[in-house]
N, C-alpha and C. Protein backbone atom coordinates (compact mmCIF):
# COMPACT_ATOMS: atom_id res chain seq x y z
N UNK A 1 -38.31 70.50 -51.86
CA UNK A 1 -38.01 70.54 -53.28
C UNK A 1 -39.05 71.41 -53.98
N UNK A 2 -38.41 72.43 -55.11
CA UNK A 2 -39.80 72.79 -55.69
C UNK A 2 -39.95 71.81 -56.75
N UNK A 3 -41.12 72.67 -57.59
CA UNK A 3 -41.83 72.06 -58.67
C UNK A 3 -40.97 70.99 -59.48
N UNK A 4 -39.75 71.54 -59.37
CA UNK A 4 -38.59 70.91 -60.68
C UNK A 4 -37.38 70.26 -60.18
N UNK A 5 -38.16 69.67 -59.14
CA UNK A 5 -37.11 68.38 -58.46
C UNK A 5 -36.05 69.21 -57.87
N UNK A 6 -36.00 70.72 -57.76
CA UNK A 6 -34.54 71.34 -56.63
C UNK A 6 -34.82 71.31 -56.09
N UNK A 7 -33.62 70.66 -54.74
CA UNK A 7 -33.56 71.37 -53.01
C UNK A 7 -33.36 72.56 -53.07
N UNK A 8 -33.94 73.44 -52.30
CA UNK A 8 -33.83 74.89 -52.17
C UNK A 8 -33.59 75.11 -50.86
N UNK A 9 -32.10 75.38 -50.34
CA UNK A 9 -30.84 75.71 -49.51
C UNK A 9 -31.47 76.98 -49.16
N UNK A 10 -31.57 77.02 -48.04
CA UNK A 10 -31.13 78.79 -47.25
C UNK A 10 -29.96 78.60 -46.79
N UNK A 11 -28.88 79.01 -46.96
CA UNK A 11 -27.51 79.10 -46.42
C UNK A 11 -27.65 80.39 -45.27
N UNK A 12 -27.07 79.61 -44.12
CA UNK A 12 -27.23 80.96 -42.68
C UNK A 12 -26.49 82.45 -42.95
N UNK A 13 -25.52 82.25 -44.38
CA UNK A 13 -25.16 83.29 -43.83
C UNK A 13 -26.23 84.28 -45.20
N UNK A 14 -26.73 83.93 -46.00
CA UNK A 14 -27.83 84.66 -46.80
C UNK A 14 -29.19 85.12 -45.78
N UNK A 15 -29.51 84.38 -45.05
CA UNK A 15 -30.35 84.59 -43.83
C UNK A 15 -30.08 85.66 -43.53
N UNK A 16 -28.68 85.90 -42.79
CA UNK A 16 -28.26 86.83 -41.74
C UNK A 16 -28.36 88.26 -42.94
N UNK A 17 -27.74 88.45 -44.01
CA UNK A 17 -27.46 89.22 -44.97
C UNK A 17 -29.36 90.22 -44.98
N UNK A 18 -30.24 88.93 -45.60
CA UNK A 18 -31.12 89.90 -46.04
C UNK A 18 -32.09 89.65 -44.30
N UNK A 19 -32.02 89.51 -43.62
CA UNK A 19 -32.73 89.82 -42.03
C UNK A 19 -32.00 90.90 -41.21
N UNK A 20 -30.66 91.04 -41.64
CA UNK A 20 -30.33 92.21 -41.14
C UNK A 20 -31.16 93.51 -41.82
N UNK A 21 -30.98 93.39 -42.96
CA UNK A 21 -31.78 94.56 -43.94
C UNK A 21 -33.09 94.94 -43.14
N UNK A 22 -34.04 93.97 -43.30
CA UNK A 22 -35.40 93.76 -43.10
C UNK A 22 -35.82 94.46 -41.87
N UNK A 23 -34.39 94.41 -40.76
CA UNK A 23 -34.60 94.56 -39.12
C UNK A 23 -34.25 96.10 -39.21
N UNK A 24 -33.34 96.56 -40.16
CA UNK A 24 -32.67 97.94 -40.55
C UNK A 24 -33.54 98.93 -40.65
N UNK A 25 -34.55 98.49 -41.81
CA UNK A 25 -35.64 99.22 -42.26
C UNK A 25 -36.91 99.22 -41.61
N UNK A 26 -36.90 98.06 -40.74
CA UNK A 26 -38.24 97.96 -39.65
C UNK A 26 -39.48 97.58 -40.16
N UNK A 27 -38.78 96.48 -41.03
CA UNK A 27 -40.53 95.32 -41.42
C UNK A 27 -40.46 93.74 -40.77
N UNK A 28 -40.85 94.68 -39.50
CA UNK A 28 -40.55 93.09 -38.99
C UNK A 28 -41.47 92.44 -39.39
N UNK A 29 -42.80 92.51 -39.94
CA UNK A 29 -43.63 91.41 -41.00
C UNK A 29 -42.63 90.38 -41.85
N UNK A 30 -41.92 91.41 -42.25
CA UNK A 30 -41.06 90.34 -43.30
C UNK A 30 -40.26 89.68 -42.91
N UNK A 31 -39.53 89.81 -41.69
CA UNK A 31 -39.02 88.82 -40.82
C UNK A 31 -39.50 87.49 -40.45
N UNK A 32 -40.58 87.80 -40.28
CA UNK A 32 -41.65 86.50 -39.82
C UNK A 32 -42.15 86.00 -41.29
N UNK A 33 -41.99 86.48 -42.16
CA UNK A 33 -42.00 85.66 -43.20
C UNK A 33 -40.91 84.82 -43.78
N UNK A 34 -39.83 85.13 -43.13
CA UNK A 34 -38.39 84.67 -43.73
C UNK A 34 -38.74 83.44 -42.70
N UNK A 35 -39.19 83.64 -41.21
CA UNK A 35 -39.02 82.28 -40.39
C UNK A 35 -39.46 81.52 -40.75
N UNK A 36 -40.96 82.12 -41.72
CA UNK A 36 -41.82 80.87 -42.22
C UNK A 36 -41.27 80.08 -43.40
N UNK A 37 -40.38 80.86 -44.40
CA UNK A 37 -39.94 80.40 -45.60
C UNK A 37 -39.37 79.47 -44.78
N UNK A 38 -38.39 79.82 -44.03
CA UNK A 38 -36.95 79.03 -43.63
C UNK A 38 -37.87 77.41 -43.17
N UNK A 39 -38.98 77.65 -42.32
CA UNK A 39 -39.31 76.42 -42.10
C UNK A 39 -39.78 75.53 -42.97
N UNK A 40 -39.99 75.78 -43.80
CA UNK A 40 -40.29 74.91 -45.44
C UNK A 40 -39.20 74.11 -45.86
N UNK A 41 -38.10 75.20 -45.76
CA UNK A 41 -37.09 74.63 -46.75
C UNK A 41 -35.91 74.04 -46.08
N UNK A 42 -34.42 73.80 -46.70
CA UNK A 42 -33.23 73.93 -45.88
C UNK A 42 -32.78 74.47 -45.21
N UNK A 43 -32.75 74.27 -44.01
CA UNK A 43 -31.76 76.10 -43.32
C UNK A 43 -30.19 75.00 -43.83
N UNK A 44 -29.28 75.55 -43.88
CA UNK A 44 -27.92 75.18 -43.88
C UNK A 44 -27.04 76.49 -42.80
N UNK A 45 -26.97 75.90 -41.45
CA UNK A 45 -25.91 76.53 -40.48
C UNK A 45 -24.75 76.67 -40.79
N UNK A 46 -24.34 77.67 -40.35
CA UNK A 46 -22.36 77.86 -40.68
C UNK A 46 -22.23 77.06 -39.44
N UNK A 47 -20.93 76.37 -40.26
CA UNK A 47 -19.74 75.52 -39.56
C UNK A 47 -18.50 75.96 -39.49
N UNK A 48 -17.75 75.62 -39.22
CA UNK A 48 -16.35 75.66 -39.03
C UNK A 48 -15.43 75.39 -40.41
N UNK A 49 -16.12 74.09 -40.68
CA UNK A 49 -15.03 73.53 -42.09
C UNK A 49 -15.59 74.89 -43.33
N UNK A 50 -17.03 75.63 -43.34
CA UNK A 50 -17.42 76.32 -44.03
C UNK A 50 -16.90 77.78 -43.81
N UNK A 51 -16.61 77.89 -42.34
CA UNK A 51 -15.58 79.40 -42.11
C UNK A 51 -14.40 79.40 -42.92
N UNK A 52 -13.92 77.93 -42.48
CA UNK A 52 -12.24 77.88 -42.90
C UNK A 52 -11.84 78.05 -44.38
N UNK A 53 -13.14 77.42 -45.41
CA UNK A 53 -13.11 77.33 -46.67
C UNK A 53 -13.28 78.99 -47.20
N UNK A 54 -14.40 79.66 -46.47
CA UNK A 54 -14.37 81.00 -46.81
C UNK A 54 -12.90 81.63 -46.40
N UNK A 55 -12.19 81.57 -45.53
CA UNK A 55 -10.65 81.95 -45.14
C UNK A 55 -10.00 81.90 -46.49
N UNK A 56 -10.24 80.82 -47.05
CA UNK A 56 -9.28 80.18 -48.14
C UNK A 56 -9.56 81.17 -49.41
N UNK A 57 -10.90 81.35 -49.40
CA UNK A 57 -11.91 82.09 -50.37
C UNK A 57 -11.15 83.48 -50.78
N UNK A 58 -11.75 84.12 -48.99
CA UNK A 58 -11.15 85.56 -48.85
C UNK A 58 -9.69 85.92 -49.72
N UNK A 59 -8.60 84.62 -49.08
CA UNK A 59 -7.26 85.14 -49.35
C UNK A 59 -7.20 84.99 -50.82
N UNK A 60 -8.22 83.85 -51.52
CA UNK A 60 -7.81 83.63 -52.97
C UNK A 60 -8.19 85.00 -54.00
N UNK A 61 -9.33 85.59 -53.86
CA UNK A 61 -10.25 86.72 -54.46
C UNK A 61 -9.20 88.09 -54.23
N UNK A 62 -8.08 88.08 -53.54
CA UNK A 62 -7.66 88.95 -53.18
C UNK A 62 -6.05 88.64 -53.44
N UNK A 63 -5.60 87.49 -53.54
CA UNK A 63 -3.99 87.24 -54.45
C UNK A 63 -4.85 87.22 -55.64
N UNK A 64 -5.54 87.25 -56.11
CA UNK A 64 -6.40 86.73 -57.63
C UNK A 64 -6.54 88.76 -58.17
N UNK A 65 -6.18 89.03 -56.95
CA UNK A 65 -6.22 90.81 -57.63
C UNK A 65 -7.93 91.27 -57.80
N UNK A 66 -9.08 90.51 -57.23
CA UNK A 66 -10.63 90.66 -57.48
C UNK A 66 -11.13 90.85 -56.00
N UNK A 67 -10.69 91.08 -54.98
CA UNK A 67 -11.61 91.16 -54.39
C UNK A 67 -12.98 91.26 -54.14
N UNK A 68 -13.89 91.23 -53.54
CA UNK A 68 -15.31 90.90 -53.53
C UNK A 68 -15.69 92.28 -52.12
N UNK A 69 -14.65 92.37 -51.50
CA UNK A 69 -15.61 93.72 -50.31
C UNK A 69 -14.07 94.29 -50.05
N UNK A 70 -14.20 95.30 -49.24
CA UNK A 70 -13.02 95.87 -48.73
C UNK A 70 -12.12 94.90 -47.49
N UNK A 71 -11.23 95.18 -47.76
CA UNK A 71 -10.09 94.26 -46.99
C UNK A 71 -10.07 94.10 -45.35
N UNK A 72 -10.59 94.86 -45.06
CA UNK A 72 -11.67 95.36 -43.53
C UNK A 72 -12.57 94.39 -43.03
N UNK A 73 -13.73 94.55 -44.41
CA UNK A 73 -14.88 93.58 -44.19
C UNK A 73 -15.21 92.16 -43.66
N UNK A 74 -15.45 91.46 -43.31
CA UNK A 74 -16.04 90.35 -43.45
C UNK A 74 -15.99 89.42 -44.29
N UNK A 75 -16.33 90.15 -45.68
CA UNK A 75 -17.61 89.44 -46.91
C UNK A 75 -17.90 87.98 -46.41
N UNK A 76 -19.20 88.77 -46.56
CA UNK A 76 -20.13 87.56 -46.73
C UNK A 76 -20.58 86.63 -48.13
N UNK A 77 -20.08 87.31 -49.14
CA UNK A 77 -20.10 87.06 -50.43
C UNK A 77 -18.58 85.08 -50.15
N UNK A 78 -17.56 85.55 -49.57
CA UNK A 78 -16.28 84.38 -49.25
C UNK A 78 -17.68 83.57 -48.27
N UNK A 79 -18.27 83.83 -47.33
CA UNK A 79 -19.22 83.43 -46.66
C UNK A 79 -19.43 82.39 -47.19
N UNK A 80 -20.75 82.94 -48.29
CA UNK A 80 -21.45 82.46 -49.02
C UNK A 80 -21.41 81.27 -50.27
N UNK A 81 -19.84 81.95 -50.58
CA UNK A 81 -19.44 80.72 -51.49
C UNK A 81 -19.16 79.65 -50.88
N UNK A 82 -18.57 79.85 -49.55
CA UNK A 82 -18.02 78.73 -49.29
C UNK A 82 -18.91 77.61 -48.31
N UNK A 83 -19.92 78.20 -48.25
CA UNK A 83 -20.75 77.29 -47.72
C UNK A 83 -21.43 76.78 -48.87
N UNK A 84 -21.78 77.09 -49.61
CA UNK A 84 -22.04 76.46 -51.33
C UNK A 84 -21.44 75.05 -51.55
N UNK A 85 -19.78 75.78 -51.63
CA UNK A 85 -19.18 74.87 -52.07
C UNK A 85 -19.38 73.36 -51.53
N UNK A 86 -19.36 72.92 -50.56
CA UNK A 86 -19.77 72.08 -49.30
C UNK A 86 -20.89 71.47 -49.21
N UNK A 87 -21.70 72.03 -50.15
CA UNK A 87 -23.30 71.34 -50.35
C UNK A 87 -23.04 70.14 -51.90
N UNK A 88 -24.22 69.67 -51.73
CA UNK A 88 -23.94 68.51 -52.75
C UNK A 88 -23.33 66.95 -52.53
N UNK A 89 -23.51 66.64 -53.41
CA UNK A 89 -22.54 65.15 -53.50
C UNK A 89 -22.20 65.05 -54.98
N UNK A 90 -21.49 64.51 -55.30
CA UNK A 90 -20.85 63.52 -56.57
C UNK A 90 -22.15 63.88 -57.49
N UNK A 91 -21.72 64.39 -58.81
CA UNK A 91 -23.30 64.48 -59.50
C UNK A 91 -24.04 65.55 -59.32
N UNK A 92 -23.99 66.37 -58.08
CA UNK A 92 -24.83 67.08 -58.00
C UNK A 92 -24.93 68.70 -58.53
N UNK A 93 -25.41 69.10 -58.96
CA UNK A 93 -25.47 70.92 -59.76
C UNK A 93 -25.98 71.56 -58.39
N UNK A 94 -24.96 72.59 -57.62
CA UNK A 94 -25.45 72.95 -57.05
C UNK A 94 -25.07 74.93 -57.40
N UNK A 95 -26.16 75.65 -57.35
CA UNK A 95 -26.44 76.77 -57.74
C UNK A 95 -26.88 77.56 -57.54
N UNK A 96 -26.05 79.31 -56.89
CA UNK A 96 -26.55 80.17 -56.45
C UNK A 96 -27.16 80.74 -57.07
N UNK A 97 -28.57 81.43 -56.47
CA UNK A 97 -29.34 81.99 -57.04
C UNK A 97 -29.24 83.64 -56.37
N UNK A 98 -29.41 84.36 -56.91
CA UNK A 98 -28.53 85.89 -56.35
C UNK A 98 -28.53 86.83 -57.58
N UNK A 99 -28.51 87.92 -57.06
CA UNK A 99 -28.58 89.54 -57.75
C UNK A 99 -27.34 89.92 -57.64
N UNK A 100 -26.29 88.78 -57.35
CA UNK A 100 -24.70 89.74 -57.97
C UNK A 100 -23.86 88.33 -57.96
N UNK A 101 -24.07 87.48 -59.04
CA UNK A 101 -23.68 86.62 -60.12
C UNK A 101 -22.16 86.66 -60.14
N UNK A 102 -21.82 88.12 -60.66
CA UNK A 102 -20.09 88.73 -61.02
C UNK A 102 -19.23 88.35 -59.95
N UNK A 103 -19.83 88.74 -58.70
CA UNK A 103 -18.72 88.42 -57.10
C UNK A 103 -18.70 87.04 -57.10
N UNK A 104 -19.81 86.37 -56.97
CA UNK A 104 -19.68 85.37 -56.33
C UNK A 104 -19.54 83.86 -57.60
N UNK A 105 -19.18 84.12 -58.75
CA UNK A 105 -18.48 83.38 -59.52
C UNK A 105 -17.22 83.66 -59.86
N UNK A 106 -16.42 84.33 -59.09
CA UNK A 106 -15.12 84.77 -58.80
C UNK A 106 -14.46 83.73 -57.65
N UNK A 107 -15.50 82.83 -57.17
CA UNK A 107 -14.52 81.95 -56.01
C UNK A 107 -14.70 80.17 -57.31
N UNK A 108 -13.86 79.98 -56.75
CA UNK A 108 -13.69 78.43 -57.41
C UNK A 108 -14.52 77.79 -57.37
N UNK A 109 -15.31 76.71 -58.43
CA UNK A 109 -16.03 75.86 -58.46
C UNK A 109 -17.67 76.40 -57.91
N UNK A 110 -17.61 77.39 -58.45
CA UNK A 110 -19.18 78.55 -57.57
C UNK A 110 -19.94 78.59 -59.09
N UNK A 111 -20.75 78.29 -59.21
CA UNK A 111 -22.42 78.08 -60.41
C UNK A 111 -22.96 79.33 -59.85
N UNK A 112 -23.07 80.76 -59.86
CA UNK A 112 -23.99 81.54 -59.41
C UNK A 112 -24.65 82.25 -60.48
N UNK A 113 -25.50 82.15 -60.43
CA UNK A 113 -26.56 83.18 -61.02
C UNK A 113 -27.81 83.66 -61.05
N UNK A 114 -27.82 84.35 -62.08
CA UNK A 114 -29.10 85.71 -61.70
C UNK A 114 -30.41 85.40 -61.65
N UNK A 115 -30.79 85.54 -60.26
CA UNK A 115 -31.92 85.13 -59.50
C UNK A 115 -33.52 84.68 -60.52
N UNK A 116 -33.06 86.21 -61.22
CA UNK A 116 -34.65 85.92 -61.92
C UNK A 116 -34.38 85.10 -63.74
N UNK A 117 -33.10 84.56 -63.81
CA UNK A 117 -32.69 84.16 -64.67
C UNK A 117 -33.23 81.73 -64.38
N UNK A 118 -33.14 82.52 -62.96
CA UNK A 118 -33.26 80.99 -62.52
C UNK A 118 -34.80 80.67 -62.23
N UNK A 119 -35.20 82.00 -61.94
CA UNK A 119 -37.15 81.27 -61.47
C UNK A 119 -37.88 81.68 -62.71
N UNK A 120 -37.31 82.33 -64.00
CA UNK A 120 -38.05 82.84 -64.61
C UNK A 120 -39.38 82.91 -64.52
């Protein structure tokens, strides 16, 4: 938890997103800093019920006429929400923190916003 009573979630597939980068550009220092963050905090693994919900994601962002990546892709953005979604209980505010707010409050029941809006 930090200072202000939040759990602070690493969701696996935000992991994979900015460690691919990191491995791209060749700081593997910063790699080994992500292992260390990660061991502090939540890791949250992809599952299955969290694939299937992103499935649901993908097809909705895209009958919804908004897509989030090209129809090709992956997105990890459907990823991301939908492992979100899945966190929590009854009561609970749960809230992405992220540098693109616009995509990923385009899936249902998704709180995202702008990173430095949240740690000020």
């Amino acid at each position: 938890m930090d200072a202000a009573g939040a759990l602070i979630v690493v969701p696996e597939s935000a992991d994979y997103e900015v460690r691919r980068e990191l491995l791209r550009i060749g700081i593997r220092s910063a790699v080994g800093r992500l292992d260390q963050v990660e061991s502090v905090l939540v890791y949250d693994p992809l599952t299955t019920p969290a694939m299937r919900r992103a499935a649901e994601f993908w097809a909705f962002v895209r009958r919804s006429g908004v897509p989030t990546a090209d129809p090709k892709a992956l997105d990890a953005d459907c990823i991301l929400a939908a492992q979100t979604s899945l966190l929590g209980g009854p009561g609970d505010a749960v809230t992405i923190a992220t540098t693109n707010a616009v995509h990923l409050n385009r899936f249902p029941g998704i709180d995202a916003r702008q990173w430095d809006l949240i740690t000020g």
